[in-house]
N, C-alpha and C. Protein backbone atom coordinates (compact mmCIF):
# COMPACT_ATOMS: atom_id res chain seq x y z
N UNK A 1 -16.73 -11.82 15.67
CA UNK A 1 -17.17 -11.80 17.06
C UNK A 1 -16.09 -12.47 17.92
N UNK A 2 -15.53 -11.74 19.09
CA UNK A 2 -14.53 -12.65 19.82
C UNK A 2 -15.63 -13.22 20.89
N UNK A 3 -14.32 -14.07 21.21
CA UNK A 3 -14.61 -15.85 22.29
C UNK A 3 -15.85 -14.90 23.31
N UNK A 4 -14.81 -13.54 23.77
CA UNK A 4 -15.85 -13.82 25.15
C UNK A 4 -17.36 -12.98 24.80
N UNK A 5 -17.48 -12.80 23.84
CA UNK A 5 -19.26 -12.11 23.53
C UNK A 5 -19.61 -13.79 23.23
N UNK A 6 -19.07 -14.26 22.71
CA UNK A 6 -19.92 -15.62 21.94
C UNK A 6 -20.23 -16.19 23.55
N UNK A 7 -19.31 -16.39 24.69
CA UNK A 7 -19.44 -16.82 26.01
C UNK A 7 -20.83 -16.16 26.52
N UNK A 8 -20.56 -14.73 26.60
CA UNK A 8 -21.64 -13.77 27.06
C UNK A 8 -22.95 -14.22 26.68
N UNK A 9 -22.97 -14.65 25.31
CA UNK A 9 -24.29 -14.34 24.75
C UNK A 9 -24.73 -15.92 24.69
N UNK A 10 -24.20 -17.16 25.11
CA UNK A 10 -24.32 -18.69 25.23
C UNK A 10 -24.78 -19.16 26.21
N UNK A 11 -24.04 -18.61 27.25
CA UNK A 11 -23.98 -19.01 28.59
C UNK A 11 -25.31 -19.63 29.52
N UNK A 12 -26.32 -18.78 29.12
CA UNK A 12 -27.68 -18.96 29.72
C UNK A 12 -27.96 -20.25 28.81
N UNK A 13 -28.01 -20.51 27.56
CA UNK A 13 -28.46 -21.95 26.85
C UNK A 13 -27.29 -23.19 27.18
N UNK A 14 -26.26 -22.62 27.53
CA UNK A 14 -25.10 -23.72 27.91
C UNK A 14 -25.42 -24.39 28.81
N UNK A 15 -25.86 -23.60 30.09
CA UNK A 15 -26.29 -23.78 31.70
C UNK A 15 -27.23 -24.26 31.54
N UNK A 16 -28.27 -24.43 30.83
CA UNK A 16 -29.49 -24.62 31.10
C UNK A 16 -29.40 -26.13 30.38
N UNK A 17 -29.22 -26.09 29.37
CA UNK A 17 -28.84 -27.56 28.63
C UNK A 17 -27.59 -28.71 29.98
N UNK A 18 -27.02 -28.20 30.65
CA UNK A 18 -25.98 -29.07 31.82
C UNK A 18 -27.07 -29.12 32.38
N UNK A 19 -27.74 -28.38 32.75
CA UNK A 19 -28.98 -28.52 34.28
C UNK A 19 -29.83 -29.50 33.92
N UNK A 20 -30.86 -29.44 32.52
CA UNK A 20 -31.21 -30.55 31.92
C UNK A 20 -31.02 -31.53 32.25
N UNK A 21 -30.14 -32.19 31.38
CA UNK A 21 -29.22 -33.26 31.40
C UNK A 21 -28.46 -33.86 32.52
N UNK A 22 -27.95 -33.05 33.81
CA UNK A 22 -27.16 -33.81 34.54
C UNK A 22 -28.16 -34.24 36.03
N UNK A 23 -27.72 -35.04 36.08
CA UNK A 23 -28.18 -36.06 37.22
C UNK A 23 -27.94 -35.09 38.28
N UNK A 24 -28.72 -35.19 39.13
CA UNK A 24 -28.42 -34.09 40.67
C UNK A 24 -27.08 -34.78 41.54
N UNK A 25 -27.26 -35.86 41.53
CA UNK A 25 -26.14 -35.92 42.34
C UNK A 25 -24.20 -35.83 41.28
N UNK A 26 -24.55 -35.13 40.61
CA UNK A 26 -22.98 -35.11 40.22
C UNK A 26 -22.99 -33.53 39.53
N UNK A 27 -24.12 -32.87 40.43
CA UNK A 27 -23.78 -31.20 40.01
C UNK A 27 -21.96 -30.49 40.67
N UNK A 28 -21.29 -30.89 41.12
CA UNK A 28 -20.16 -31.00 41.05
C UNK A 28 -19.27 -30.38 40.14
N UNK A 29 -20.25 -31.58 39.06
CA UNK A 29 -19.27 -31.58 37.78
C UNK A 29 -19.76 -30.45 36.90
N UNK A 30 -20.65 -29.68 37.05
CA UNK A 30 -20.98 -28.40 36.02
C UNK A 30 -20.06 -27.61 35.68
N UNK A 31 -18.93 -27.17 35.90
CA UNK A 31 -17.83 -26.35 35.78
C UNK A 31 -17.27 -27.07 34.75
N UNK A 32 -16.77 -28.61 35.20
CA UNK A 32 -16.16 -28.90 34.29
C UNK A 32 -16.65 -28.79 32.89
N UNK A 33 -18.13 -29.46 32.76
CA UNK A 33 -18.95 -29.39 31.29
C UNK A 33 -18.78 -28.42 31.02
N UNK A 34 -19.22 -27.49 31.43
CA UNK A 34 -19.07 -25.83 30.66
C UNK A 34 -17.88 -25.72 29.79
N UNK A 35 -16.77 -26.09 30.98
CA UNK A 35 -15.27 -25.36 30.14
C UNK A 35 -15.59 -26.67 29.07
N UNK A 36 -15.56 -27.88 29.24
CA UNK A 36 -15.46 -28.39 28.06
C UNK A 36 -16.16 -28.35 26.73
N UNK A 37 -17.76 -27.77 26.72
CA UNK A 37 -17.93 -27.32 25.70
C UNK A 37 -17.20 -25.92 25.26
N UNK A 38 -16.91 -25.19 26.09
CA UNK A 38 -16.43 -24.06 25.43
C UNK A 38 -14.90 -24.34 24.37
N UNK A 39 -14.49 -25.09 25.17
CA UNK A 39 -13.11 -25.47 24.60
C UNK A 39 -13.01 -26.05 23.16
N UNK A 40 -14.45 -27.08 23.32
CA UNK A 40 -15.36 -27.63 21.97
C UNK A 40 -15.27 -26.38 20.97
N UNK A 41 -15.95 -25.51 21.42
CA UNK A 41 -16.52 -24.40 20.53
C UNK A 41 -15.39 -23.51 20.33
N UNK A 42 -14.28 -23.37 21.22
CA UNK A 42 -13.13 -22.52 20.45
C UNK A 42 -12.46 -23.39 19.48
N UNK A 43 -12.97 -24.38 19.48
CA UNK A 43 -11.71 -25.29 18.19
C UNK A 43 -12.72 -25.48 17.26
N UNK A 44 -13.61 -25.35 17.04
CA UNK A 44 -14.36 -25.28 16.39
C UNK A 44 -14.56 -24.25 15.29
N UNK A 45 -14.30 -23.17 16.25
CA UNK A 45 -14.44 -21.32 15.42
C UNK A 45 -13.06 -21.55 15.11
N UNK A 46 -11.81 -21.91 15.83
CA UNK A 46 -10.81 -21.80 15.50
C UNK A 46 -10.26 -22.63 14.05
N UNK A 47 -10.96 -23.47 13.56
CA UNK A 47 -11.04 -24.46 12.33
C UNK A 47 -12.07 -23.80 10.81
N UNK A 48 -12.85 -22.98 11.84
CA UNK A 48 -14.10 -22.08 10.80
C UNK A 48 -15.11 -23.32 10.41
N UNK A 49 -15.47 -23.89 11.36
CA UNK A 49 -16.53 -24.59 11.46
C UNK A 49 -17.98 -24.13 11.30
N UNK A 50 -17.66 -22.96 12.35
CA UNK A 50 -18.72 -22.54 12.96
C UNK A 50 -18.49 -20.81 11.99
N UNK A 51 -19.26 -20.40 11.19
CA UNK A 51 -19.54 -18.95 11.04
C UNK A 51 -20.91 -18.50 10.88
N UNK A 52 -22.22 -19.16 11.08
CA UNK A 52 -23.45 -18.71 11.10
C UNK A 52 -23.62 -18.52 12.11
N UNK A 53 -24.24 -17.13 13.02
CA UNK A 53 -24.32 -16.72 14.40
C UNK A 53 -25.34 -17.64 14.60
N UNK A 54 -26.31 -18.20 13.88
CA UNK A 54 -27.82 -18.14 13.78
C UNK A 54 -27.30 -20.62 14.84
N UNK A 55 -26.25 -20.87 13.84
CA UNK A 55 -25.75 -22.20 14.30
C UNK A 55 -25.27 -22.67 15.35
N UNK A 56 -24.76 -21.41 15.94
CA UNK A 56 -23.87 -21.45 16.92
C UNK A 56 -24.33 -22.03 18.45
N UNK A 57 -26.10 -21.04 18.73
CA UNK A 57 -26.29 -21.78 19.78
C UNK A 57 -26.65 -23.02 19.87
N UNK A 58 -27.21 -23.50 18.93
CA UNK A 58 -27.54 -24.73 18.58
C UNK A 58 -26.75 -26.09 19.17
N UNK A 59 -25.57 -25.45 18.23
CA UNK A 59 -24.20 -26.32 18.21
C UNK A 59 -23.67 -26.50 19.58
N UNK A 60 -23.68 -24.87 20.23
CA UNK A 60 -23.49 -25.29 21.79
C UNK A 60 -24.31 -25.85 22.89
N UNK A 61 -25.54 -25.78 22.62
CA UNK A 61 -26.68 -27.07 23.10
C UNK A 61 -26.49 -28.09 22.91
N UNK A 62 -25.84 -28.55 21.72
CA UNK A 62 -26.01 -29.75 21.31
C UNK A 62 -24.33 -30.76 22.39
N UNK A 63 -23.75 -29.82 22.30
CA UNK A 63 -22.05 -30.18 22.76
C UNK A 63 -22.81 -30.42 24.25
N UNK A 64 -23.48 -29.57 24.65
CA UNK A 64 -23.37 -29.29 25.97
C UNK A 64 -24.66 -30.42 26.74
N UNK A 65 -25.10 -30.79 25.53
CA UNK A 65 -26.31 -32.14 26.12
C UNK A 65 -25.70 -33.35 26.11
N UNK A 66 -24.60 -33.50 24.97
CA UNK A 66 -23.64 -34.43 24.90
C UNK A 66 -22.51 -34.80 25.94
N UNK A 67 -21.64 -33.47 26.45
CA UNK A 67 -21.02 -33.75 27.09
C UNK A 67 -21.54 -33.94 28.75
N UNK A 68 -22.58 -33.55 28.77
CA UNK A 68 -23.39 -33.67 30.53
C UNK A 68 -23.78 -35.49 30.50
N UNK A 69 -24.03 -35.79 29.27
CA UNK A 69 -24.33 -37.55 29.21
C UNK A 69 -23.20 -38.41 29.52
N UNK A 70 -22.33 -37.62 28.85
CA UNK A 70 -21.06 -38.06 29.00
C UNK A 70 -20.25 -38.11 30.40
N UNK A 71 -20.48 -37.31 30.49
CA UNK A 71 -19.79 -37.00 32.73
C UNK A 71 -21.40 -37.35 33.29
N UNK A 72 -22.13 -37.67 33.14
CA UNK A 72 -22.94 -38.53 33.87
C UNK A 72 -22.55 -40.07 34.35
N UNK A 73 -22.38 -40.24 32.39
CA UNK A 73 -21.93 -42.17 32.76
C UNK A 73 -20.31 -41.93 33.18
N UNK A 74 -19.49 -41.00 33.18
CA UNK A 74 -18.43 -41.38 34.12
C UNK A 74 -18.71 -41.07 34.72
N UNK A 75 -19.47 -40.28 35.94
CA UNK A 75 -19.49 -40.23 37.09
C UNK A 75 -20.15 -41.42 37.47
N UNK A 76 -20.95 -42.06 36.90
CA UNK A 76 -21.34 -43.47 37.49
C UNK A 76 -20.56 -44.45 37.53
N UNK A 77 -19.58 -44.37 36.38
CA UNK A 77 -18.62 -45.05 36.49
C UNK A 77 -17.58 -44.88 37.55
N UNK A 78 -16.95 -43.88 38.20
CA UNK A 78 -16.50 -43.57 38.94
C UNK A 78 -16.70 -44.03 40.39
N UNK A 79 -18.16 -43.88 40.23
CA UNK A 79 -19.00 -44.12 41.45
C UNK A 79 -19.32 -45.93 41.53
N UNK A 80 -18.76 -46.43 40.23
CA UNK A 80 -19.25 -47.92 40.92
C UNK A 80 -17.30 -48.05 41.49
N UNK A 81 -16.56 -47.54 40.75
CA UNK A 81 -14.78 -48.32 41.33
C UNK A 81 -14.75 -47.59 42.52
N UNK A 82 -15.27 -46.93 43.16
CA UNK A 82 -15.27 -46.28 44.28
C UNK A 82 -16.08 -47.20 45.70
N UNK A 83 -17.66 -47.58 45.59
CA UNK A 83 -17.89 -48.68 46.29
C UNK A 83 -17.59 -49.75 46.06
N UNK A 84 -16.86 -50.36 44.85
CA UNK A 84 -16.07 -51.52 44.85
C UNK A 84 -14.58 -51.16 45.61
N UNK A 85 -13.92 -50.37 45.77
CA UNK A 85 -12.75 -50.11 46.55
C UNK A 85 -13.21 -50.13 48.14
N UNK A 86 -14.12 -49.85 48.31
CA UNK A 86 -15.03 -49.41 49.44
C UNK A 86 -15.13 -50.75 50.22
N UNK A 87 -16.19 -51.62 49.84
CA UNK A 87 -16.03 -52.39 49.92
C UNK A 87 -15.00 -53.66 50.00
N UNK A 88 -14.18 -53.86 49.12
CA UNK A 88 -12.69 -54.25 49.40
C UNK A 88 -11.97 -53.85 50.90
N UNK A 89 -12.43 -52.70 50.86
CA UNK A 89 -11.44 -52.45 52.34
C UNK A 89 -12.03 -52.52 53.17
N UNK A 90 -13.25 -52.57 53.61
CA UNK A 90 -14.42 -53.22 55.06
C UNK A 90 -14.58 -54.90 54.69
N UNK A 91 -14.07 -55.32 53.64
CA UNK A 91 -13.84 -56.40 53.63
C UNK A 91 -12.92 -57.20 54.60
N UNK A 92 -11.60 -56.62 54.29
CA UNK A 92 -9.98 -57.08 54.40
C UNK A 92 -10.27 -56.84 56.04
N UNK A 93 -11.25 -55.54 56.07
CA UNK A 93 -11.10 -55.21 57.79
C UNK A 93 -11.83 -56.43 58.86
N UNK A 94 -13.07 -57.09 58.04
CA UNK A 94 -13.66 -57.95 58.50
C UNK A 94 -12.93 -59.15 58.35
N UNK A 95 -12.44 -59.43 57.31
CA UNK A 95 -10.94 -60.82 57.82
C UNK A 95 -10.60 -60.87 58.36
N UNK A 96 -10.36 -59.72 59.75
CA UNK A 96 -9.61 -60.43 60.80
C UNK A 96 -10.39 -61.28 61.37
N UNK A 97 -8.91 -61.92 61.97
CA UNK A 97 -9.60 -63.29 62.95
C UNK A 97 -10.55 -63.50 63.91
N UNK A 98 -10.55 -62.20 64.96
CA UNK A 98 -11.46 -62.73 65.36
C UNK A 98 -12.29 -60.54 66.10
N UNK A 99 -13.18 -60.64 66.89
CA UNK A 99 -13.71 -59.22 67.30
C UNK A 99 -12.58 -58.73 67.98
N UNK A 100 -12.19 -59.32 69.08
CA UNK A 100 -11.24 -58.36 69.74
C UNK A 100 -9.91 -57.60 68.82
N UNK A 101 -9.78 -58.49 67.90
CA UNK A 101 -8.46 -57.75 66.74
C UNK A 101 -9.01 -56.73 66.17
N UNK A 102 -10.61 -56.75 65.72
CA UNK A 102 -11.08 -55.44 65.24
C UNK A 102 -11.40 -54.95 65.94
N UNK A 103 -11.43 -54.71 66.95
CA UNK A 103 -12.01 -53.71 67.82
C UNK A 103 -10.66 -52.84 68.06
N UNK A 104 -9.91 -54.05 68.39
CA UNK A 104 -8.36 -53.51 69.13
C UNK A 104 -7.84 -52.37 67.59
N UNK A 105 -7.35 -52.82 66.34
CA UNK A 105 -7.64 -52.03 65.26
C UNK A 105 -8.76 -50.68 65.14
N UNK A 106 -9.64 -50.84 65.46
CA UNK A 106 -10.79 -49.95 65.23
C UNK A 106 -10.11 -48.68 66.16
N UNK A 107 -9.91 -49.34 67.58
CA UNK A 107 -9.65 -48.24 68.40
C UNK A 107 -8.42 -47.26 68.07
N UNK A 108 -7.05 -48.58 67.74
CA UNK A 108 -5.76 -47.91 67.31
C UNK A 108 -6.44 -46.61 66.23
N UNK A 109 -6.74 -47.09 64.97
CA UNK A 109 -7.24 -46.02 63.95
C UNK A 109 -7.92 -44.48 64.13
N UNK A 110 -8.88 -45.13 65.39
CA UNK A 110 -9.26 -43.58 65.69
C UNK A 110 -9.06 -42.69 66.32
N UNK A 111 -7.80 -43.19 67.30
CA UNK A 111 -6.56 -42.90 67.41
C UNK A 111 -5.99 -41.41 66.52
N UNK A 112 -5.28 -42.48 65.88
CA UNK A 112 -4.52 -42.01 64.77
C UNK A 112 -5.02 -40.93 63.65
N UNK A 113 -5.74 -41.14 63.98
CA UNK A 113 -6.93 -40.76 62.38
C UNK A 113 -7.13 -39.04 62.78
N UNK A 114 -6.59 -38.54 64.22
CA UNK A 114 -6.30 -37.19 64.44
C UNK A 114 -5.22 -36.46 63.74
N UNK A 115 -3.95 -37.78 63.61
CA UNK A 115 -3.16 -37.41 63.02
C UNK A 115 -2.68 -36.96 61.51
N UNK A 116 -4.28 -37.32 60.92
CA UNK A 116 -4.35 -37.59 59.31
C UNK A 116 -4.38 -36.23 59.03
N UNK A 117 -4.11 -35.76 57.98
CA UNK A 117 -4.35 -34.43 57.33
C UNK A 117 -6.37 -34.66 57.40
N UNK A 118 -6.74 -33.66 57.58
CA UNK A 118 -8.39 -33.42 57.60
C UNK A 118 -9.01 -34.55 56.48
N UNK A 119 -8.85 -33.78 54.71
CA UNK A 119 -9.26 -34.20 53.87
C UNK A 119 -9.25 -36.12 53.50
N UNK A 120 -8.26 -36.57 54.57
CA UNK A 120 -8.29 -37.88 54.65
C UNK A 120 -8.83 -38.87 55.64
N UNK A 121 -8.68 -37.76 56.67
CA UNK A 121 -9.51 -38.24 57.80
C UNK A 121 -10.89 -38.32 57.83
N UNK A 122 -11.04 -37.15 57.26
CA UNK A 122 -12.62 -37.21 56.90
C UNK A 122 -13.60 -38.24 56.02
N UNK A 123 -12.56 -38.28 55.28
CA UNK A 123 -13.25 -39.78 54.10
C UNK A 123 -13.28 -41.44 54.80
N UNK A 124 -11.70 -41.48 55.81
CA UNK A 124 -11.47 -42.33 56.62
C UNK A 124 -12.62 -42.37 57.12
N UNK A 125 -12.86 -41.73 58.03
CA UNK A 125 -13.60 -42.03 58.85
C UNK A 125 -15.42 -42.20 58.87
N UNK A 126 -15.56 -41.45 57.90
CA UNK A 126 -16.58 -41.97 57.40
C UNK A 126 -17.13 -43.22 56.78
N UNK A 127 -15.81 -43.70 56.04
CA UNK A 127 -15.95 -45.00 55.81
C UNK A 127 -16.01 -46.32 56.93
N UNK A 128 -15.21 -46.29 57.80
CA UNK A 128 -15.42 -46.43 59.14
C UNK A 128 -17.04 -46.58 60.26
N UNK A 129 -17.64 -45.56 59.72
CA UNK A 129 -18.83 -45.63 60.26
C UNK A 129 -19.94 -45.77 59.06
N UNK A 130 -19.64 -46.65 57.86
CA UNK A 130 -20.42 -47.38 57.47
C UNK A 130 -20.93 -46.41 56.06
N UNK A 131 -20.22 -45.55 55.93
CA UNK A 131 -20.86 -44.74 54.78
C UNK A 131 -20.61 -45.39 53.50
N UNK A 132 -21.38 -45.39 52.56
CA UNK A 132 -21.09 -45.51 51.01
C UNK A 132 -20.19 -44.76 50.10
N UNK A 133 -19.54 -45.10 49.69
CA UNK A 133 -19.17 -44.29 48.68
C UNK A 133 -19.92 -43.05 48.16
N UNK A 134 -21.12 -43.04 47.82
CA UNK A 134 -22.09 -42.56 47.26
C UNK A 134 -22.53 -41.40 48.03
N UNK A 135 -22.61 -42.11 49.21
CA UNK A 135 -23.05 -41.03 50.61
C UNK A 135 -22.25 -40.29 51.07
N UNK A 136 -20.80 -40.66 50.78
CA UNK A 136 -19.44 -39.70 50.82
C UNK A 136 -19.45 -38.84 50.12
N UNK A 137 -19.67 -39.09 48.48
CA UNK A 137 -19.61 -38.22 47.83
C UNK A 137 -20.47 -37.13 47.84
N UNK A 138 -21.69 -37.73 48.29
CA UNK A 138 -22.93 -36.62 48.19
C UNK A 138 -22.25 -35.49 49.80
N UNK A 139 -22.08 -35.99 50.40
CA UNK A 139 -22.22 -35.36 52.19
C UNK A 139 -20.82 -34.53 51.52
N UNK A 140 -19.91 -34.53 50.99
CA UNK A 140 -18.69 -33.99 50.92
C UNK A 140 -18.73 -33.03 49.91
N UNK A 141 -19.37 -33.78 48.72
CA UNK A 141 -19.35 -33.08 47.50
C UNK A 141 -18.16 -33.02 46.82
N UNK A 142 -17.93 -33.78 46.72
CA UNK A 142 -16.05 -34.17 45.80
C UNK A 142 -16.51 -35.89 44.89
N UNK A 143 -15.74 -35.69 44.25
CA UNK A 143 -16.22 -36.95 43.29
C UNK A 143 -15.87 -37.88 43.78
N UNK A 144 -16.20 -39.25 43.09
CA UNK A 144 -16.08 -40.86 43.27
C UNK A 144 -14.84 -40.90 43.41
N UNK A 145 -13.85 -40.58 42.87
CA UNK A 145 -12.55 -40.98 42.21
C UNK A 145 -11.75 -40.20 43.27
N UNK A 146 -11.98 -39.08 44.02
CA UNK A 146 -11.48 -38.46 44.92
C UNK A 146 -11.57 -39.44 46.05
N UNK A 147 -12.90 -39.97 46.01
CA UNK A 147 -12.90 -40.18 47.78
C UNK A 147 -12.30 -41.46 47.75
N UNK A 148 -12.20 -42.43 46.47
CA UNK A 148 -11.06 -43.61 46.28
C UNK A 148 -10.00 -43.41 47.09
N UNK A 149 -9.38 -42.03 45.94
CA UNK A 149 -7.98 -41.62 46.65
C UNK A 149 -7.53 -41.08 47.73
N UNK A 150 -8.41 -40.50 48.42
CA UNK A 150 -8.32 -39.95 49.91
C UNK A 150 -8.28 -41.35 50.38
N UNK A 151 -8.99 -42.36 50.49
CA UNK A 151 -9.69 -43.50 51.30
C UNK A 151 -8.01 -44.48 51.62
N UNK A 152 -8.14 -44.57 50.17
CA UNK A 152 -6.65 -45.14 50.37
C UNK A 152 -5.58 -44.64 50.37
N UNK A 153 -5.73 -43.15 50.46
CA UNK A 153 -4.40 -42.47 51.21
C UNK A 153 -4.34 -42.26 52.71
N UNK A 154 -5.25 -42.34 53.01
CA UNK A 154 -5.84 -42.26 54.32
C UNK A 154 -5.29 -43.41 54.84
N UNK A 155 -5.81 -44.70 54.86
CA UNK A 155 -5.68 -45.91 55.14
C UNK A 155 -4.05 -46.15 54.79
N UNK A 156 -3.71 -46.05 53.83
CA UNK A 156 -2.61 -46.27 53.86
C UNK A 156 -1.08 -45.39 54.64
N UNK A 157 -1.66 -43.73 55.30
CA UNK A 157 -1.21 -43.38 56.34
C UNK A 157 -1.28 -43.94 57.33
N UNK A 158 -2.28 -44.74 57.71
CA UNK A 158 -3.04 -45.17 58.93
C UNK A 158 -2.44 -46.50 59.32
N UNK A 159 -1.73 -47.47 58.30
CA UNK A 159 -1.16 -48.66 58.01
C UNK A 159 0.39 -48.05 58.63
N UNK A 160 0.55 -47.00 58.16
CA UNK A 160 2.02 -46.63 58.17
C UNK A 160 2.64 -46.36 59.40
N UNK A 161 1.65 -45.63 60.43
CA UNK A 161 1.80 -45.38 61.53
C UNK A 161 1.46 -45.94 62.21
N UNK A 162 0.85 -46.94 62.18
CA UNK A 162 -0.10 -48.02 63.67
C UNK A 162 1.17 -49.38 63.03
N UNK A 163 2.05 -49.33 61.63
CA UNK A 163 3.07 -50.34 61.95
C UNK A 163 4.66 -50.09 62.99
């Protein structure tokens, strides 16, 4: 039997086992699980692991309940270095000395923040008006680890040009 009938004929127990298993807020990540069990299951056939048709879906239920647990707790993981970065930087912003420096800052930024490429501005600025990490990710739909890196690419455009 080649890869793509075994795909054809999986697919509905693959999907359904990710849907199961994954947390709503990190449906995102379903694409990725998929390919990664499949990738599971071609090295698998490719080793002759797998030759009972009767094992097969099984085996790919089983990959595919495993790996959705698995990108669950990293996406939580993701999602805590993300409001810890988050935080860090409405931190540093609240160190200044005194309101008028943040305000005077606040204003420069939003400013500037026209000048950002979209995908950074957008995270910018949301952070800006008090969003979570969490609430970024959900309203955007891009992962923890993205909106890190936008945040502080953003900010760190934003540093570059208001010096």
């Amino acid at each position: 039997m080649d890869f793509q009938a075994i795909i054809a004929e999986t697919k509905r127990p693959v999907l359904a086992a990710i849907r199961r298993y994954l947390d709503n807020g990190y449906l995102y990540a379903i694409d990725d699980i998929a390919q990664e069990v499949y990738i599971r299951a071609y090295r698998a056939l490719e080793k002759g692991q797998l030759q009972e048709q009767s094992k097969l879906r099984s085996y790919l239920y089983t990959i595919a309940k495993n790996e959705t647990l698995r990108m669950n707790a990293r996406c939580r993981r993701e999602e805590a270095k993300a409001e810890k970065f988050l935080e860090g930087q409405k931190h540093k912003m609240a160190s200044a000395n005194d309101e008028a420096t943040v305000a005077a800052m606040t204003s420069d930024m939003l400013e500037e923040l026209v000048n950002l490429p979209d995908q950074y501005a957008e995270v910018v600025k949301l952070a800006m008006l008090g969003f979570t990490a969490k609430q970024i990710v959900e309203k955007l739909e891009i992962r923890p680890g993205t909106v890190k890196s936008r945040l502080s690419r953003g900010l760190a455009m934003l540093r570059q040009r208001l010096a």
